[in-house]
Protein backbone atom coordinates (compact mmCIF):
# COMPACT_ATOMS: atom_id res chain seq x y z
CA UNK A 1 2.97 22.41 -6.70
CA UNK A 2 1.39 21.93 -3.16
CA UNK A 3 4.05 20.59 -0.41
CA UNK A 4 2.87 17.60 1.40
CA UNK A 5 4.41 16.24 5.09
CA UNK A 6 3.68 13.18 6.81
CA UNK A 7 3.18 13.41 10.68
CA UNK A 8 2.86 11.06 13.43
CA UNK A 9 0.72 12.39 16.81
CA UNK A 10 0.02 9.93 19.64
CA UNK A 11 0.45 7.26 17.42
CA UNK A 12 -1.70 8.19 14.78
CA UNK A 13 -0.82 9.45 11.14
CA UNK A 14 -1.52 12.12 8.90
CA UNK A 15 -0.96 14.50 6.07
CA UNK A 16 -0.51 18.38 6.23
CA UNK A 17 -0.48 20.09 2.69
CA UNK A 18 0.47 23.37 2.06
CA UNK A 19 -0.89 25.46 -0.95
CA UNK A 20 0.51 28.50 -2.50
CA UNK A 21 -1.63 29.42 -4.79
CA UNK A 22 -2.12 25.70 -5.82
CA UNK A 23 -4.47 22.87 -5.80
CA UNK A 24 -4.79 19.50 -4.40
CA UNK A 25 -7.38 16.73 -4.57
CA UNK A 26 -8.10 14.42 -2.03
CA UNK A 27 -10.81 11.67 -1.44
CA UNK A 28 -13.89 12.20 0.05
CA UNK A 29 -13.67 12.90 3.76
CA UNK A 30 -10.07 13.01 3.54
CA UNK A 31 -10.17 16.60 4.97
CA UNK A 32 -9.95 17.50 8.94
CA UNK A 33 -9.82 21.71 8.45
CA UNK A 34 -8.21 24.00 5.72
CA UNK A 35 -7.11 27.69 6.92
CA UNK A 36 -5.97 30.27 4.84
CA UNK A 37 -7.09 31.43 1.57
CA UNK A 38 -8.20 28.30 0.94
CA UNK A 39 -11.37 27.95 -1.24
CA UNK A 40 -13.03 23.77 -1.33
CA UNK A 41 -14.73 22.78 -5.09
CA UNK A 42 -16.67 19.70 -5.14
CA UNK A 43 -15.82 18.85 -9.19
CA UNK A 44 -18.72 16.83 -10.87
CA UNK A 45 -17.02 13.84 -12.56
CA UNK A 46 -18.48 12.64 -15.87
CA UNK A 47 -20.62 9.40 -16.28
CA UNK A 48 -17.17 8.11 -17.60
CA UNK A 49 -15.65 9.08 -14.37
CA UNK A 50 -18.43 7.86 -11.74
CA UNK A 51 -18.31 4.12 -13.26
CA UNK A 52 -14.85 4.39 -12.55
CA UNK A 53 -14.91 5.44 -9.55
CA UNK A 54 -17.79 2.51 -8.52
CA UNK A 55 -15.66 -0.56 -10.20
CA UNK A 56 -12.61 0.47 -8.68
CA UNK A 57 -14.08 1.16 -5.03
CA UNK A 58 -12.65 4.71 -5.08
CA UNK A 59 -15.25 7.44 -3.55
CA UNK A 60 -17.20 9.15 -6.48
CA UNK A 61 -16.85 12.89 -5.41
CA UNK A 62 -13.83 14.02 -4.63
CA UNK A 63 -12.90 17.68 -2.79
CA UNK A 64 -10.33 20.19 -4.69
CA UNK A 65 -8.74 23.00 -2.43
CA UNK A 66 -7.14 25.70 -4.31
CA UNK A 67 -5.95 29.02 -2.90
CA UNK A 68 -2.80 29.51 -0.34
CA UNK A 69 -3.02 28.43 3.31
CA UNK A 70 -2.70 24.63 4.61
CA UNK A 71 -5.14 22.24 4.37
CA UNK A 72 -5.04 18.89 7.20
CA UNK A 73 -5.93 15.61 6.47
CA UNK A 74 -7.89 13.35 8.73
CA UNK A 75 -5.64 11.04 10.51
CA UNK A 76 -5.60 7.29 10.71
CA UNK A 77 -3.33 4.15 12.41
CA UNK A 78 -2.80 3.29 8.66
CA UNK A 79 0.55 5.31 7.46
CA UNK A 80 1.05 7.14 4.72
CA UNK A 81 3.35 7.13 1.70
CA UNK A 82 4.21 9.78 -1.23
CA UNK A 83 4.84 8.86 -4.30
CA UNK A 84 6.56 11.19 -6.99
CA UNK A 85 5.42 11.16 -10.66
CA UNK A 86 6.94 12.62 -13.28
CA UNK A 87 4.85 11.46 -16.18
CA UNK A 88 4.72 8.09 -15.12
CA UNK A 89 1.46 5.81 -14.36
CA UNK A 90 1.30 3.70 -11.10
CA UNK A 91 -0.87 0.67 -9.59
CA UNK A 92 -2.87 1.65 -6.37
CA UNK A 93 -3.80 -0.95 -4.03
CA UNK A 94 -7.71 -0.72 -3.98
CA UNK A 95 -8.49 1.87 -1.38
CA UNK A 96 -4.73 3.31 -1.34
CA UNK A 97 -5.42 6.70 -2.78
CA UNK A 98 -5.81 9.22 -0.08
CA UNK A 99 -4.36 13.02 -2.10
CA UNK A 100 -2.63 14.52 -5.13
CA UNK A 101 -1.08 17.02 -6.79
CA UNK A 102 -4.09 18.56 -9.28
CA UNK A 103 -1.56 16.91 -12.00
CA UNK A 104 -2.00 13.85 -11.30
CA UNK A 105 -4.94 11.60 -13.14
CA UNK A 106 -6.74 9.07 -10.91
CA UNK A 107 -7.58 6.63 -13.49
CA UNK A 108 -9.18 3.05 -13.58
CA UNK A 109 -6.52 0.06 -13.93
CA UNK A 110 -7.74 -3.13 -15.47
CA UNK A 111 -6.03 -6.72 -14.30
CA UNK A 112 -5.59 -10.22 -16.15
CA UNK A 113 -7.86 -12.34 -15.31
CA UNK A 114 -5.90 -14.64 -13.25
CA UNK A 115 -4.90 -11.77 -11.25
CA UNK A 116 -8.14 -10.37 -10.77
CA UNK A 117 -9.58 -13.85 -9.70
CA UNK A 118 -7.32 -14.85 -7.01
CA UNK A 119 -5.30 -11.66 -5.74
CA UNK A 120 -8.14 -10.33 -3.78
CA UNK A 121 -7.22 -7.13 -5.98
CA UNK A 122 -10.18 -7.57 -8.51
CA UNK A 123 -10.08 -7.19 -11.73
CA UNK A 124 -10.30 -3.16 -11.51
CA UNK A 125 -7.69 -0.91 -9.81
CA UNK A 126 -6.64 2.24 -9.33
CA UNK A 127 -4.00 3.82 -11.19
CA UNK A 128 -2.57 7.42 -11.06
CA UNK A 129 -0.55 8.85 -14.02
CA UNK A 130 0.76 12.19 -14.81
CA UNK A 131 3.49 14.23 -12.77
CA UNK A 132 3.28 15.74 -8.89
CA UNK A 133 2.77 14.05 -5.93
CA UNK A 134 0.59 11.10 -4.50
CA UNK A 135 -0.46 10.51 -0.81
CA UNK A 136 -0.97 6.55 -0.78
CA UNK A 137 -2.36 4.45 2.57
CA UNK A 138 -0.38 1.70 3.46
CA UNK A 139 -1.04 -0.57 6.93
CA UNK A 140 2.74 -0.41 7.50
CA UNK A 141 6.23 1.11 6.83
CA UNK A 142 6.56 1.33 3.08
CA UNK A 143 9.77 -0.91 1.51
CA UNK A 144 10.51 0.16 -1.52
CA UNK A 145 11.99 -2.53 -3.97
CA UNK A 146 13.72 -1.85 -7.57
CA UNK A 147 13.15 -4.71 -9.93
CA UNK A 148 15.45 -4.74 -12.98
CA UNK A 149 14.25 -7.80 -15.43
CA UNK A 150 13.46 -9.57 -11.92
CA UNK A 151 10.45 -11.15 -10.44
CA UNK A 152 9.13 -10.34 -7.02
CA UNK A 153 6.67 -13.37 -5.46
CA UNK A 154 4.26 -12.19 -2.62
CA UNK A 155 2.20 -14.38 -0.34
CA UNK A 156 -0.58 -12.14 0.10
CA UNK A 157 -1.43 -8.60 -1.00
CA UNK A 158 1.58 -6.62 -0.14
CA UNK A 159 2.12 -4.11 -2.67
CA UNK A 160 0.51 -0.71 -2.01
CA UNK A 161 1.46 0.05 -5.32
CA UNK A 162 3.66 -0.90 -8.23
CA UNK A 163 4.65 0.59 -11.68
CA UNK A 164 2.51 0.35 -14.24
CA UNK A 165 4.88 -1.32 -16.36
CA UNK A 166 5.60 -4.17 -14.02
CA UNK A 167 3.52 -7.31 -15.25
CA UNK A 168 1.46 -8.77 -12.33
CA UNK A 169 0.11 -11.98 -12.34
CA UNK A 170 -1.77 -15.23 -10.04
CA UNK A 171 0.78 -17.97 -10.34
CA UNK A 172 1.10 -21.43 -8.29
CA UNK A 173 4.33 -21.36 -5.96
CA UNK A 174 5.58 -25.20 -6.99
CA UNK A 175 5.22 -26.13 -10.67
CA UNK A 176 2.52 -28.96 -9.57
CA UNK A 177 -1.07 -28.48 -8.10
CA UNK A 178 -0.34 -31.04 -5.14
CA UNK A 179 3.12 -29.20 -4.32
CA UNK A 180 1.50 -26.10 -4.44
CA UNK A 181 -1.18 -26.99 -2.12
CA UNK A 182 1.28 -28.56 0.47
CA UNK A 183 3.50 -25.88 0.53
CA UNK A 184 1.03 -23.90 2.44
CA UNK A 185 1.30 -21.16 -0.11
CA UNK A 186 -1.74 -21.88 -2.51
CA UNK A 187 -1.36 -19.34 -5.52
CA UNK A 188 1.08 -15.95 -5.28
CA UNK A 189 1.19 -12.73 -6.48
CA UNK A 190 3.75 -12.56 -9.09
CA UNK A 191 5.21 -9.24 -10.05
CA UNK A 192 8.20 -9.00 -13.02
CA UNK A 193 10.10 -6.84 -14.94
CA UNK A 194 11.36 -3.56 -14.66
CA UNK A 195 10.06 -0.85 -12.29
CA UNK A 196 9.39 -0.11 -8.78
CA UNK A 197 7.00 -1.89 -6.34
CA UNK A 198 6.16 0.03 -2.93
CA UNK A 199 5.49 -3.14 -0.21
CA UNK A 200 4.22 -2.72 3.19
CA UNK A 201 5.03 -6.50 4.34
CA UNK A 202 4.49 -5.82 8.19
CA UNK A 203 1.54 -3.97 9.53
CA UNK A 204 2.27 -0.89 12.01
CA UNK A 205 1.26 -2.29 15.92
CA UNK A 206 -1.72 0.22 15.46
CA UNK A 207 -3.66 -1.83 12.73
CA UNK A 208 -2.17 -5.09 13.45
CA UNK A 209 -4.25 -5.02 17.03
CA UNK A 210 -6.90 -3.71 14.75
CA UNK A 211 -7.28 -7.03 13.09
CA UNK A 212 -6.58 -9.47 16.09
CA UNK A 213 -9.44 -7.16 17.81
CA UNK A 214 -11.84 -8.13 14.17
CA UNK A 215 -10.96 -11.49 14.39
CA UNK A 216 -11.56 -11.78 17.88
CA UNK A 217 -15.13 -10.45 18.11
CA UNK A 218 -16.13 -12.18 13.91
CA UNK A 219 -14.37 -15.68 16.30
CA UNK A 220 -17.09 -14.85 19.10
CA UNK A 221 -20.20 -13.87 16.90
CA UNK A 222 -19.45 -17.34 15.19
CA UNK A 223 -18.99 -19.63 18.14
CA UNK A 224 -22.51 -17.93 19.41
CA UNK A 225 -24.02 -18.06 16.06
CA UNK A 226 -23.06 -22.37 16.11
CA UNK A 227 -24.43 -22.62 19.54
């Protein structure tokens, strides 16, 4: 299977994956330059496979190198993680898939509808099954946490991705409507059972001054629009 390396460079991040006489998929635009004997297919997905690809966000077309030679990956201030299948089915964060071992299915992944209500998730996912390698984007270092029979309750959408197994639910953080409300926590992510949940709880500097720069200039286009 193709070898893939996460790099950092002047504070940005990226993947370098290196074929011998292998393939790997990655979303569209995902690719900065391939050298080598590197050959790029652009697969047409079945109707099946373009409505998934539109309900769960993901880009319709997406590139297949095969040959030998190393193919880079455009950078970003998001990080990356990889994530090892071995016929095994995980959750994606909408957006989150970034490359994969030719092995690996991208799939659709439907949620409850609590979930898909209030987690800002949706109702459709991504999920990725099979066995090789996944490059996933997360907006900070990656904590990876074990559950055994436990429950895991997140304030806001934290895990890049989780086991399929792993139930995952909208639940209020006090058992009444009027504690829950003055807690300051509203409804959380709940995430129980057995399997393994990939968090990213702290943003890298890089995208956390991305957002105070978003909310800065949405703050100013608002104050002018009220004016």
């Amino acid at each position: 299977m193709a070898t893939f390396e996460i790099k950092t460079k002047d504070l940005m991040h990226y993947v370098e994956v290196t074929l011998n006489n292998d393939q790997v998929r990655v979303e569209s635009g995902a690719a900065r330059y391939w050298r080598g004997d590197v050959k790029m297919t652009n697969p047409m997905p079945s109707v099946g496979g373009m409505l998934k690809s539109a309900i769960t966000g993901n880009k319709i077309f997406r590139p297949v190198f095969t040959g030998t030679g190393l193919v880079m990956l455009a950078p970003r201030f998001h990080e990356f993680v990889d994530i090892e299948l071995k016929g095994t089915q995980v959750v994606l964060e909408r957006g989150a898939y970034w490359a994969s071992d030719i092995g690996v299915e991208v799939d659709a992944y439907v949620n409850t509808l609590s979930a898909g209500l209030f987690s800002g998730e949706g109702f459709i996912q991504t999920a990725v099954s099979g066995t090789g390698t996944v490059i996933a984007c997360s907006p900070g270092p990656i904590e990876i946490v074990d559950l055994k029979n436990e429950r895991l309750m997140l304030d806001g959408a934290y895990a890049v991705a989780r086991s399929a197994g792993l139930g995952y639910s909208m639940q209020k953080s006090s058992r009444s409507l009027v504690g829950t409300f003055a807690s300051g926590q509203g409804f959380v992510q709940v995430i129980e059972g057995t399997g393994r949940v990939y968090l990213s709880p702290v943003p890298n500097h890089s995208v956390a001054l991305q957002e105070v720069i978003v909310d800065s200039i949405l703050g100013v286009l608002a104050t002018k629009q009220k004016t």
